[in-house]
ModelCIF file with pLDDT and N, C-alpha, C, O atoms, coordinates in Angstrom:
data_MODEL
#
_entry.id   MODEL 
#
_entity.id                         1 
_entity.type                       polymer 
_entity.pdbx_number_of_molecules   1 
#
_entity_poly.entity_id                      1 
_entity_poly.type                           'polypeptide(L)' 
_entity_poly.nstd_linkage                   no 
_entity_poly.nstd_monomer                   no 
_entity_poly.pdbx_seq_one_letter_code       
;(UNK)(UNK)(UNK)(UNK)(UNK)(UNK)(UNK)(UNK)(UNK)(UNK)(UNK)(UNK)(UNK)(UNK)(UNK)(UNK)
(UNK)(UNK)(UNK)(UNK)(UNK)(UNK)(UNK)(UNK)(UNK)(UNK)(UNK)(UNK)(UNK)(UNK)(UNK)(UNK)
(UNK)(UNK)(UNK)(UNK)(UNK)(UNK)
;
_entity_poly.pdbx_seq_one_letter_code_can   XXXXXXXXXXXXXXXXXXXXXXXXXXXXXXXXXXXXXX 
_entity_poly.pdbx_strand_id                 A 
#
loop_
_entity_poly_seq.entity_id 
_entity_poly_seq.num 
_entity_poly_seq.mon_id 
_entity_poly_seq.hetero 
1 1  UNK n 
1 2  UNK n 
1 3  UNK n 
1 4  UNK n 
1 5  UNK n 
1 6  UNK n 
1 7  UNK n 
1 8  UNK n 
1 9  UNK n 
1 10 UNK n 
1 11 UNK n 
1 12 UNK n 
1 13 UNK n 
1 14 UNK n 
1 15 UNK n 
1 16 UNK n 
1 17 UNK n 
1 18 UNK n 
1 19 UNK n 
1 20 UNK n 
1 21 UNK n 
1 22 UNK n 
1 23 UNK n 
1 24 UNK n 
1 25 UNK n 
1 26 UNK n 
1 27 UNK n 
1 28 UNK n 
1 29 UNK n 
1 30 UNK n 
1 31 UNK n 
1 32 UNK n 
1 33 UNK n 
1 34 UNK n 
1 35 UNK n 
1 36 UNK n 
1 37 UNK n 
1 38 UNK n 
#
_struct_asym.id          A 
_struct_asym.entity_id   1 
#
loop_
_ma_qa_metric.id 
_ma_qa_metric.mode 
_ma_qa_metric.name 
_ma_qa_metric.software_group_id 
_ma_qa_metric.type 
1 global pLDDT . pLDDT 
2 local  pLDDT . pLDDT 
#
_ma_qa_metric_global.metric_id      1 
_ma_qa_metric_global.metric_value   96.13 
_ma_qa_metric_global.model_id       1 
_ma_qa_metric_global.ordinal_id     1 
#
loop_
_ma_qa_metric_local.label_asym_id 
_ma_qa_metric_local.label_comp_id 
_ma_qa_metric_local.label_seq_id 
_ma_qa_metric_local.metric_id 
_ma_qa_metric_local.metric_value 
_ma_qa_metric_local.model_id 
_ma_qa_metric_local.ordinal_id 
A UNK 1  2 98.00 1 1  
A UNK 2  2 98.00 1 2  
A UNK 3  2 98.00 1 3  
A UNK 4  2 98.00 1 4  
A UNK 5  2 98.00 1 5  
A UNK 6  2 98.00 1 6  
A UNK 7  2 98.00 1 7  
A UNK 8  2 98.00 1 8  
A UNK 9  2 98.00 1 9  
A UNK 10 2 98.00 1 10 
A UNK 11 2 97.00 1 11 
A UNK 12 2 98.00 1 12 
A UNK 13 2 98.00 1 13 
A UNK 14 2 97.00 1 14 
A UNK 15 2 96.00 1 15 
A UNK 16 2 94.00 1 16 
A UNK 17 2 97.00 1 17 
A UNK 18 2 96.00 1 18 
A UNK 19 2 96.00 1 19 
A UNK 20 2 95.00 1 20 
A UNK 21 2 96.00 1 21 
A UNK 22 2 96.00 1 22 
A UNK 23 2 96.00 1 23 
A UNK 24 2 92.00 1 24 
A UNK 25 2 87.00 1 25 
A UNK 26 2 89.00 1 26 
A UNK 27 2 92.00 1 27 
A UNK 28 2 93.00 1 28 
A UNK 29 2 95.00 1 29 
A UNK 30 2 95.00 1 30 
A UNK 31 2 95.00 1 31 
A UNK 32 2 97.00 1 32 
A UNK 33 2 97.00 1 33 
A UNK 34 2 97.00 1 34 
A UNK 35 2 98.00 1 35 
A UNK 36 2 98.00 1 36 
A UNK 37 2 98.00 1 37 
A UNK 38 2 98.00 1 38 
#
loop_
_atom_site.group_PDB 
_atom_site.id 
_atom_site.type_symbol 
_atom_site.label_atom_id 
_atom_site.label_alt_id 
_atom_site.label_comp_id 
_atom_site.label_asym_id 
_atom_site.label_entity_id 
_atom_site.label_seq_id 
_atom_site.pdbx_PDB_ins_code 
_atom_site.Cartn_x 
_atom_site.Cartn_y 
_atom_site.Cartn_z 
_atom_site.occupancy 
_atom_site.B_iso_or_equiv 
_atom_site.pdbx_formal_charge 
_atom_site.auth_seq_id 
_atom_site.auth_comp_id 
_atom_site.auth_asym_id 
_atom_site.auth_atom_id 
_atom_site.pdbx_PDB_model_num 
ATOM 1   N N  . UNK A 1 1  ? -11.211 -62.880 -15.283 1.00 98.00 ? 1  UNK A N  1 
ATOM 2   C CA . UNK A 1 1  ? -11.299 -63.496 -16.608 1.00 98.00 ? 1  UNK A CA 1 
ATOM 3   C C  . UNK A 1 1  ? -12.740 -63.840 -16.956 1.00 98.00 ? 1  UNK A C  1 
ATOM 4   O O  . UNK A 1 1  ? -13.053 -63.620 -18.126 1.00 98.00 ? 1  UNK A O  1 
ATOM 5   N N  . UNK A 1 2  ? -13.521 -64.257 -16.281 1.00 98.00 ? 2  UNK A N  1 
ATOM 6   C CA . UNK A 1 2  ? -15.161 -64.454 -16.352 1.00 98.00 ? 2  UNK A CA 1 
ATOM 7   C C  . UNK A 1 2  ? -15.585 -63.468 -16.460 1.00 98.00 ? 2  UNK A C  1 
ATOM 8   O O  . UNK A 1 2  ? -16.534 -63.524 -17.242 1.00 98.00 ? 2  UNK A O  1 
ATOM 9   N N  . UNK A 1 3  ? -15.296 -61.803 -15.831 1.00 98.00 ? 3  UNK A N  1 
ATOM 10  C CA . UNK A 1 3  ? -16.305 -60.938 -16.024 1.00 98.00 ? 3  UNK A CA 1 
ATOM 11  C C  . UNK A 1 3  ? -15.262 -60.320 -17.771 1.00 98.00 ? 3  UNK A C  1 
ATOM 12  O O  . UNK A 1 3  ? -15.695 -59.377 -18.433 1.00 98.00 ? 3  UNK A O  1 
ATOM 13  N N  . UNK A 1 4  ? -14.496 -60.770 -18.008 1.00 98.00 ? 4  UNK A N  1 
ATOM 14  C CA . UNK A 1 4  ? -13.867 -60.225 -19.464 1.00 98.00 ? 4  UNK A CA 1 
ATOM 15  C C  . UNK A 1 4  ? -14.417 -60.794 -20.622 1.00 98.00 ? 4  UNK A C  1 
ATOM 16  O O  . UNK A 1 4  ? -14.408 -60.240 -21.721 1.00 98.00 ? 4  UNK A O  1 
ATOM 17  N N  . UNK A 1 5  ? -14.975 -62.073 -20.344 1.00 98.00 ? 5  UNK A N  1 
ATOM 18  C CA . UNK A 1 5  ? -16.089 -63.419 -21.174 1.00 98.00 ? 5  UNK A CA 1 
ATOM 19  C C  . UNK A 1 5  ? -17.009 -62.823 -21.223 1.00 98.00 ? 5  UNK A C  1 
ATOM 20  O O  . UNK A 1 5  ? -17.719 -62.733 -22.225 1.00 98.00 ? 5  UNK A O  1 
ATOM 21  N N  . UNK A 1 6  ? -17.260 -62.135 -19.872 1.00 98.00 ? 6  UNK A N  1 
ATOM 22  C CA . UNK A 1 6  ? -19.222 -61.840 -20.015 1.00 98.00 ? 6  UNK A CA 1 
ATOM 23  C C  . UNK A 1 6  ? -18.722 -60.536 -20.872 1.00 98.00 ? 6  UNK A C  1 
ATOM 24  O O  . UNK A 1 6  ? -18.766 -60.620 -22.099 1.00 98.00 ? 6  UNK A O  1 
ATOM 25  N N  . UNK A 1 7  ? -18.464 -59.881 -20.537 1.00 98.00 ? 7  UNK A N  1 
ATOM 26  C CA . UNK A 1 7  ? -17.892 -58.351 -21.397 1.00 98.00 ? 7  UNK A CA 1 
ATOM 27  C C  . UNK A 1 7  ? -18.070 -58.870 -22.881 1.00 98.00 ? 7  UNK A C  1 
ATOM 28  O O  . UNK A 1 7  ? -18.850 -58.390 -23.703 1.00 98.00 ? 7  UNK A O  1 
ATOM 29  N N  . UNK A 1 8  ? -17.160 -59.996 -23.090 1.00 98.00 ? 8  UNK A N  1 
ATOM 30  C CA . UNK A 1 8  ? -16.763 -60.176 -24.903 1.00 98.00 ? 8  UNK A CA 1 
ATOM 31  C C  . UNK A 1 8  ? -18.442 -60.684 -25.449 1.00 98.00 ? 8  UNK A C  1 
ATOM 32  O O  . UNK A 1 8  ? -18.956 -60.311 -26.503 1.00 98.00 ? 8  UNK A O  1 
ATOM 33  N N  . UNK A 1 9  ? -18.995 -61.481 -24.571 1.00 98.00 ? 9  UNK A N  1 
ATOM 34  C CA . UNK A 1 9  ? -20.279 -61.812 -24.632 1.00 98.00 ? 9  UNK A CA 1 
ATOM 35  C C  . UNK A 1 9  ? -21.180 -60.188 -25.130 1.00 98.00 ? 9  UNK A C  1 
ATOM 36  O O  . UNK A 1 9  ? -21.686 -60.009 -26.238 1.00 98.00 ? 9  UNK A O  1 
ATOM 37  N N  . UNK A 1 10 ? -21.179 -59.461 -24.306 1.00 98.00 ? 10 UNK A N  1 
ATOM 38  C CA . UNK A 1 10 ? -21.687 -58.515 -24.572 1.00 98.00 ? 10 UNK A CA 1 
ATOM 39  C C  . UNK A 1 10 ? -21.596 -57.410 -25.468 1.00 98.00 ? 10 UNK A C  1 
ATOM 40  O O  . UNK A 1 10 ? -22.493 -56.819 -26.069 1.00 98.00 ? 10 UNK A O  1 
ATOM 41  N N  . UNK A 1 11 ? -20.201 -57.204 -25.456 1.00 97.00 ? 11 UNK A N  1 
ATOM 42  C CA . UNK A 1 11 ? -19.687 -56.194 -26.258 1.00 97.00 ? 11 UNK A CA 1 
ATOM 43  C C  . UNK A 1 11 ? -18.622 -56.295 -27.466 1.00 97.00 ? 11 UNK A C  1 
ATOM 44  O O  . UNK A 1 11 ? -18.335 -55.391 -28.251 1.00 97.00 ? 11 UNK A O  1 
ATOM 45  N N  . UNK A 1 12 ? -18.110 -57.584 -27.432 1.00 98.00 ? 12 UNK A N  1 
ATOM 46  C CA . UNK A 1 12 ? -17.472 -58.533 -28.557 1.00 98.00 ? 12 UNK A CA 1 
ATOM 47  C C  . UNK A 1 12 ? -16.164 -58.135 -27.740 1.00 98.00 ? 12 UNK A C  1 
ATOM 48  O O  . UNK A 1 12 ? -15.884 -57.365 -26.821 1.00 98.00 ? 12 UNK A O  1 
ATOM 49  N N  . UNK A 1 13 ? -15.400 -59.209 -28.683 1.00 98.00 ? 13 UNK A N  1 
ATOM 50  C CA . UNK A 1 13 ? -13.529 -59.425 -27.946 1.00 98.00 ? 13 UNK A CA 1 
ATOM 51  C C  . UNK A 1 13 ? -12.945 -58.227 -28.727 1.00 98.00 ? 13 UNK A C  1 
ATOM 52  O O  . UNK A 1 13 ? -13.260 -57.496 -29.666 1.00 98.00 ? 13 UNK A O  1 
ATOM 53  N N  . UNK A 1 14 ? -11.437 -58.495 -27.427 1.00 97.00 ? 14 UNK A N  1 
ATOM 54  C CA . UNK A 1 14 ? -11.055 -56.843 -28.230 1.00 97.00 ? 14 UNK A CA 1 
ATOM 55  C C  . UNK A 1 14 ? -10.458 -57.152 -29.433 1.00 97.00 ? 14 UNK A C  1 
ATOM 56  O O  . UNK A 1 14 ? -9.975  -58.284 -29.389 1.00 97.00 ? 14 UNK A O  1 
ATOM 57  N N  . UNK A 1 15 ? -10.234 -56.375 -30.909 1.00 96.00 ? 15 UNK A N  1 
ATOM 58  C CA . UNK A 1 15 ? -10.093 -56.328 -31.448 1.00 96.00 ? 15 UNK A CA 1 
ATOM 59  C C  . UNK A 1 15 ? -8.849  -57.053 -32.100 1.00 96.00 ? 15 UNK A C  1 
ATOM 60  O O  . UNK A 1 15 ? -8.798  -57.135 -33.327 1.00 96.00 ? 15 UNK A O  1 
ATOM 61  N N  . UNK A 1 16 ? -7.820  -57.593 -31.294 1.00 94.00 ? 16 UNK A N  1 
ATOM 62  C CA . UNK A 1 16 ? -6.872  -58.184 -31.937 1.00 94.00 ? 16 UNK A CA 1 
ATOM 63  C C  . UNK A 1 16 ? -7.049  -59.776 -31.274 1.00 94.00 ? 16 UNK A C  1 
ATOM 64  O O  . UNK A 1 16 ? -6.182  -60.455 -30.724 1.00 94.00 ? 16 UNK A O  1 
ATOM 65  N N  . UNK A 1 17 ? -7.934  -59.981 -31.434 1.00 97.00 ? 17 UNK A N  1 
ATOM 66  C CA . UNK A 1 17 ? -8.390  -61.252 -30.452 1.00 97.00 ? 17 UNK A CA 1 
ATOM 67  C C  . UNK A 1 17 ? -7.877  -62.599 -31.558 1.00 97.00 ? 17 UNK A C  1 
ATOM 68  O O  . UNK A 1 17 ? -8.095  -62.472 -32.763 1.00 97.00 ? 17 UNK A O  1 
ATOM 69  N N  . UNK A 1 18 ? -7.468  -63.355 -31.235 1.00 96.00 ? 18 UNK A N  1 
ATOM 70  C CA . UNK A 1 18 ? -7.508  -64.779 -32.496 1.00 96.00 ? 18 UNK A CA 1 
ATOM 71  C C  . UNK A 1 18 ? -7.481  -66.067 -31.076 1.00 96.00 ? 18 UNK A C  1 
ATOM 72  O O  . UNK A 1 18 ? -6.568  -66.076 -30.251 1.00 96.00 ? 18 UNK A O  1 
ATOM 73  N N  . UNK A 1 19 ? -8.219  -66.692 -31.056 1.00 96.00 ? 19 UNK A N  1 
ATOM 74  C CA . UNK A 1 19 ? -8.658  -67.580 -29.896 1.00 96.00 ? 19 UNK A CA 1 
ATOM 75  C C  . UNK A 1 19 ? -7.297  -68.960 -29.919 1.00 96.00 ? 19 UNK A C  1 
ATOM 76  O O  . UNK A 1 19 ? -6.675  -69.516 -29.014 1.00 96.00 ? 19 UNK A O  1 
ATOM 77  N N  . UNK A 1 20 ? -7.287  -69.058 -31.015 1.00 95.00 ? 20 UNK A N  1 
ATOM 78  C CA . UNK A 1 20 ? -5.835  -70.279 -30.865 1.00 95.00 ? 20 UNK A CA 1 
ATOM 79  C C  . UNK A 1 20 ? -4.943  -69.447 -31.054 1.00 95.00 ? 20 UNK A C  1 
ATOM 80  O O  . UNK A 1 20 ? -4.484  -69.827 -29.978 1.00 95.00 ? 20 UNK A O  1 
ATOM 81  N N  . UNK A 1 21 ? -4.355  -68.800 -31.322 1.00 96.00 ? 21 UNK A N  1 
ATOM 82  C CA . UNK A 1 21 ? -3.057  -67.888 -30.934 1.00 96.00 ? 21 UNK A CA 1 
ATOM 83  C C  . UNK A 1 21 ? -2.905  -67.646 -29.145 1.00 96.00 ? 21 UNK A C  1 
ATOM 84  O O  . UNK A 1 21 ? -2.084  -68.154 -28.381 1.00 96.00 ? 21 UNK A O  1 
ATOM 85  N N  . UNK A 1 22 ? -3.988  -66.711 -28.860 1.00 96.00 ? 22 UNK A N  1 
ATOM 86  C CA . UNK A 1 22 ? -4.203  -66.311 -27.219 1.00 96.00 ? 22 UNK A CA 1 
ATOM 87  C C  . UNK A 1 22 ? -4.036  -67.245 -26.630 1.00 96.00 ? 22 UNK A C  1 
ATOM 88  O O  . UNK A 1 22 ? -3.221  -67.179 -25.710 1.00 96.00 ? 22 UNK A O  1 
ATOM 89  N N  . UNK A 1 23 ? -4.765  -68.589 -26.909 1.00 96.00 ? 23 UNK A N  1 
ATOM 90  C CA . UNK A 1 23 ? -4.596  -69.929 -25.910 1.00 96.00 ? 23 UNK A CA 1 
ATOM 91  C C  . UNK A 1 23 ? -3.663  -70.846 -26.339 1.00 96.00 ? 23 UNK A C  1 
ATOM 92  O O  . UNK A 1 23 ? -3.744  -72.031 -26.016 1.00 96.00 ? 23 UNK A O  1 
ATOM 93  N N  . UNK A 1 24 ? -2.704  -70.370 -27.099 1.00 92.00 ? 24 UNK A N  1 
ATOM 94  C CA . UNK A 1 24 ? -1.609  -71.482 -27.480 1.00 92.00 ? 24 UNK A CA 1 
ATOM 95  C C  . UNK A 1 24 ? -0.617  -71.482 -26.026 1.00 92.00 ? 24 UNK A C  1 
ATOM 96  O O  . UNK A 1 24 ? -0.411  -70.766 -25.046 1.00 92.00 ? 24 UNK A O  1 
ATOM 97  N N  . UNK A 1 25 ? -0.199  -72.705 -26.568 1.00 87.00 ? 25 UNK A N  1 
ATOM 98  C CA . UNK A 1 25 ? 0.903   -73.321 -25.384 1.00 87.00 ? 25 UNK A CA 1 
ATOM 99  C C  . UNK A 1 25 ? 2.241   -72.238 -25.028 1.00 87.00 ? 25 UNK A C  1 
ATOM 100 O O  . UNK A 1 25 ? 2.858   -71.416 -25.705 1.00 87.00 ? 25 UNK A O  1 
ATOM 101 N N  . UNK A 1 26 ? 2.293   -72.517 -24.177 1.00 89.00 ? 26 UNK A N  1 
ATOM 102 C CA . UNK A 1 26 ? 2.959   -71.444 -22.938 1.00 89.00 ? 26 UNK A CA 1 
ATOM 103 C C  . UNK A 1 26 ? 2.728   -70.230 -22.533 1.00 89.00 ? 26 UNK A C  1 
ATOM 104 O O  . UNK A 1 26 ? 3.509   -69.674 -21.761 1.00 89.00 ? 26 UNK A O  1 
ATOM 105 N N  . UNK A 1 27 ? 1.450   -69.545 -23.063 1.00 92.00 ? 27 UNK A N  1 
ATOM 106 C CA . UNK A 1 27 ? 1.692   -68.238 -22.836 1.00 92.00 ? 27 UNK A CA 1 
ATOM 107 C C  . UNK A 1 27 ? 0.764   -68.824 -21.187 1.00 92.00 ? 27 UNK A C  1 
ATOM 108 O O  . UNK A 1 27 ? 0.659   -69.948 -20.696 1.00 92.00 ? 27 UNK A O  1 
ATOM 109 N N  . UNK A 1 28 ? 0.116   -67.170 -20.636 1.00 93.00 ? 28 UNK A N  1 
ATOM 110 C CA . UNK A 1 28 ? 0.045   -67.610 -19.110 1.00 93.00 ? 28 UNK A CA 1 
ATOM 111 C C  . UNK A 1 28 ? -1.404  -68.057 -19.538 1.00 93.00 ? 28 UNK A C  1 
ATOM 112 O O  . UNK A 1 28 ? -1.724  -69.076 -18.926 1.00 93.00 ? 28 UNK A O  1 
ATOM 113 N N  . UNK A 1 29 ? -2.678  -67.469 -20.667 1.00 95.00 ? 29 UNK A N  1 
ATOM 114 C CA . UNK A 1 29 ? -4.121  -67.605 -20.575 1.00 95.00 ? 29 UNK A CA 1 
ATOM 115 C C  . UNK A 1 29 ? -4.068  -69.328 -21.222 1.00 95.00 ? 29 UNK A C  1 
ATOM 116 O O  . UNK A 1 29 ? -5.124  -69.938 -21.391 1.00 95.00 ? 29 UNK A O  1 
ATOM 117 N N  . UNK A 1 30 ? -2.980  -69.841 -21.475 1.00 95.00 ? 30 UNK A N  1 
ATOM 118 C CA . UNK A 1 30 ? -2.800  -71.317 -21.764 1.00 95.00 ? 30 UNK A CA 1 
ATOM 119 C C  . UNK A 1 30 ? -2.896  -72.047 -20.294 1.00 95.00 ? 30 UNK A C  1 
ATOM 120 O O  . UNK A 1 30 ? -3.631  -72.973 -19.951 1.00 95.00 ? 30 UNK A O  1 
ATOM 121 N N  . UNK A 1 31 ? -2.086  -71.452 -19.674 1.00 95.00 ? 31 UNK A N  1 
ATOM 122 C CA . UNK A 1 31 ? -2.656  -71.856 -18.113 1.00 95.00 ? 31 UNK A CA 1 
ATOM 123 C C  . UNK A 1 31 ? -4.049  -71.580 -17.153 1.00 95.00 ? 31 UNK A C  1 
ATOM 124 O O  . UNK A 1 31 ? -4.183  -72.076 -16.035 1.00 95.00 ? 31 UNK A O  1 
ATOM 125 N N  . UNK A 1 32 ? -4.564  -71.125 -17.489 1.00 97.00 ? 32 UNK A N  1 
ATOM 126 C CA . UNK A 1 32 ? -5.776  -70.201 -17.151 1.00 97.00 ? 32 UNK A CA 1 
ATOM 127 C C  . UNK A 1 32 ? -6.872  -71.775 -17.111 1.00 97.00 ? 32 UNK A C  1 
ATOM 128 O O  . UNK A 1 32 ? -6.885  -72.437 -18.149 1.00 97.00 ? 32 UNK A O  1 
ATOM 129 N N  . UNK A 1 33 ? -7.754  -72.288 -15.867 1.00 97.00 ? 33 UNK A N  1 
ATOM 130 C CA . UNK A 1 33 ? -8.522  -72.950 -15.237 1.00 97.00 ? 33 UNK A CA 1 
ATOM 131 C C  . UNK A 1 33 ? -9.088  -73.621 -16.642 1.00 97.00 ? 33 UNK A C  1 
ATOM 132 O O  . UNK A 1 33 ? -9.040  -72.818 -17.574 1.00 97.00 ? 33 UNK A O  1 
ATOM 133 N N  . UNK A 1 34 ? -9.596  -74.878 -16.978 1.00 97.00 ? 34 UNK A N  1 
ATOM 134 C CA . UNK A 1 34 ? -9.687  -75.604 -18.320 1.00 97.00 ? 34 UNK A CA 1 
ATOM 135 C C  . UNK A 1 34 ? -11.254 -74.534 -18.391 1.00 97.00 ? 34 UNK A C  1 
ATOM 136 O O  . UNK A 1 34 ? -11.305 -73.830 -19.400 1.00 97.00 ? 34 UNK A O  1 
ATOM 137 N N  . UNK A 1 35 ? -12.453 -74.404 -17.406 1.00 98.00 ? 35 UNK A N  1 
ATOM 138 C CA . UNK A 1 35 ? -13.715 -73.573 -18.016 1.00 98.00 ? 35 UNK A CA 1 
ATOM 139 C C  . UNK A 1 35 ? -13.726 -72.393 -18.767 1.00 98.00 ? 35 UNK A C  1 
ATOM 140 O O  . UNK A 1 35 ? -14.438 -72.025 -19.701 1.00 98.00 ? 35 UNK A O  1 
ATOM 141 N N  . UNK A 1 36 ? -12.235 -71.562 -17.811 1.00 98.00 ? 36 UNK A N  1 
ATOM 142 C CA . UNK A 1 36 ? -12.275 -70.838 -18.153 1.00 98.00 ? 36 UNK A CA 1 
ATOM 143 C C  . UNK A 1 36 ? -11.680 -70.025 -20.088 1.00 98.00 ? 36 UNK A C  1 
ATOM 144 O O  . UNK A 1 36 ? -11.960 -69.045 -20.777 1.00 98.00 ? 36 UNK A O  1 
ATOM 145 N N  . UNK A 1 37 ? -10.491 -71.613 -20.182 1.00 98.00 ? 37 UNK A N  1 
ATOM 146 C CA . UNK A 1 37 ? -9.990  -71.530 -21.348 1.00 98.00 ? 37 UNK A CA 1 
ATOM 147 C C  . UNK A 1 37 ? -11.316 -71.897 -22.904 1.00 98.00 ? 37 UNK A C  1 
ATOM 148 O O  . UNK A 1 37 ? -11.403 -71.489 -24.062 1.00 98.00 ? 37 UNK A O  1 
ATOM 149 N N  . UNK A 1 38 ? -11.974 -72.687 -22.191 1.00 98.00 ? 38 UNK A N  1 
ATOM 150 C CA . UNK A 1 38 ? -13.318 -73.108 -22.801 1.00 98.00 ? 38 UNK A CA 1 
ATOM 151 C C  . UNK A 1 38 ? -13.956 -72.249 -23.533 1.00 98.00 ? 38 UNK A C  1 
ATOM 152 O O  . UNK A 1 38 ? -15.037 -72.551 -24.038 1.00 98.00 ? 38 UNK A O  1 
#
């Protein structure tokens, strides 16, 4: 998941990306380490 950050860093998120949708409650990247949800 950090080298997929540095990636989006670099090369932008993939295309159907919406950051509060992806990290809404229950899916699994809602569980995903609090830095890494950051």
């Amino acid at each position: 998941y950090a080298a997929s950050v540095e990636l989006a860093r670099e090369r932008g998120a993939f295309p159907a990306f919406d950051a509060e949708l992806y990290l809404s409650r229950g899916t699994f990247a809602s569980r995903l380490p609090a830095h890494l949800r950051e």
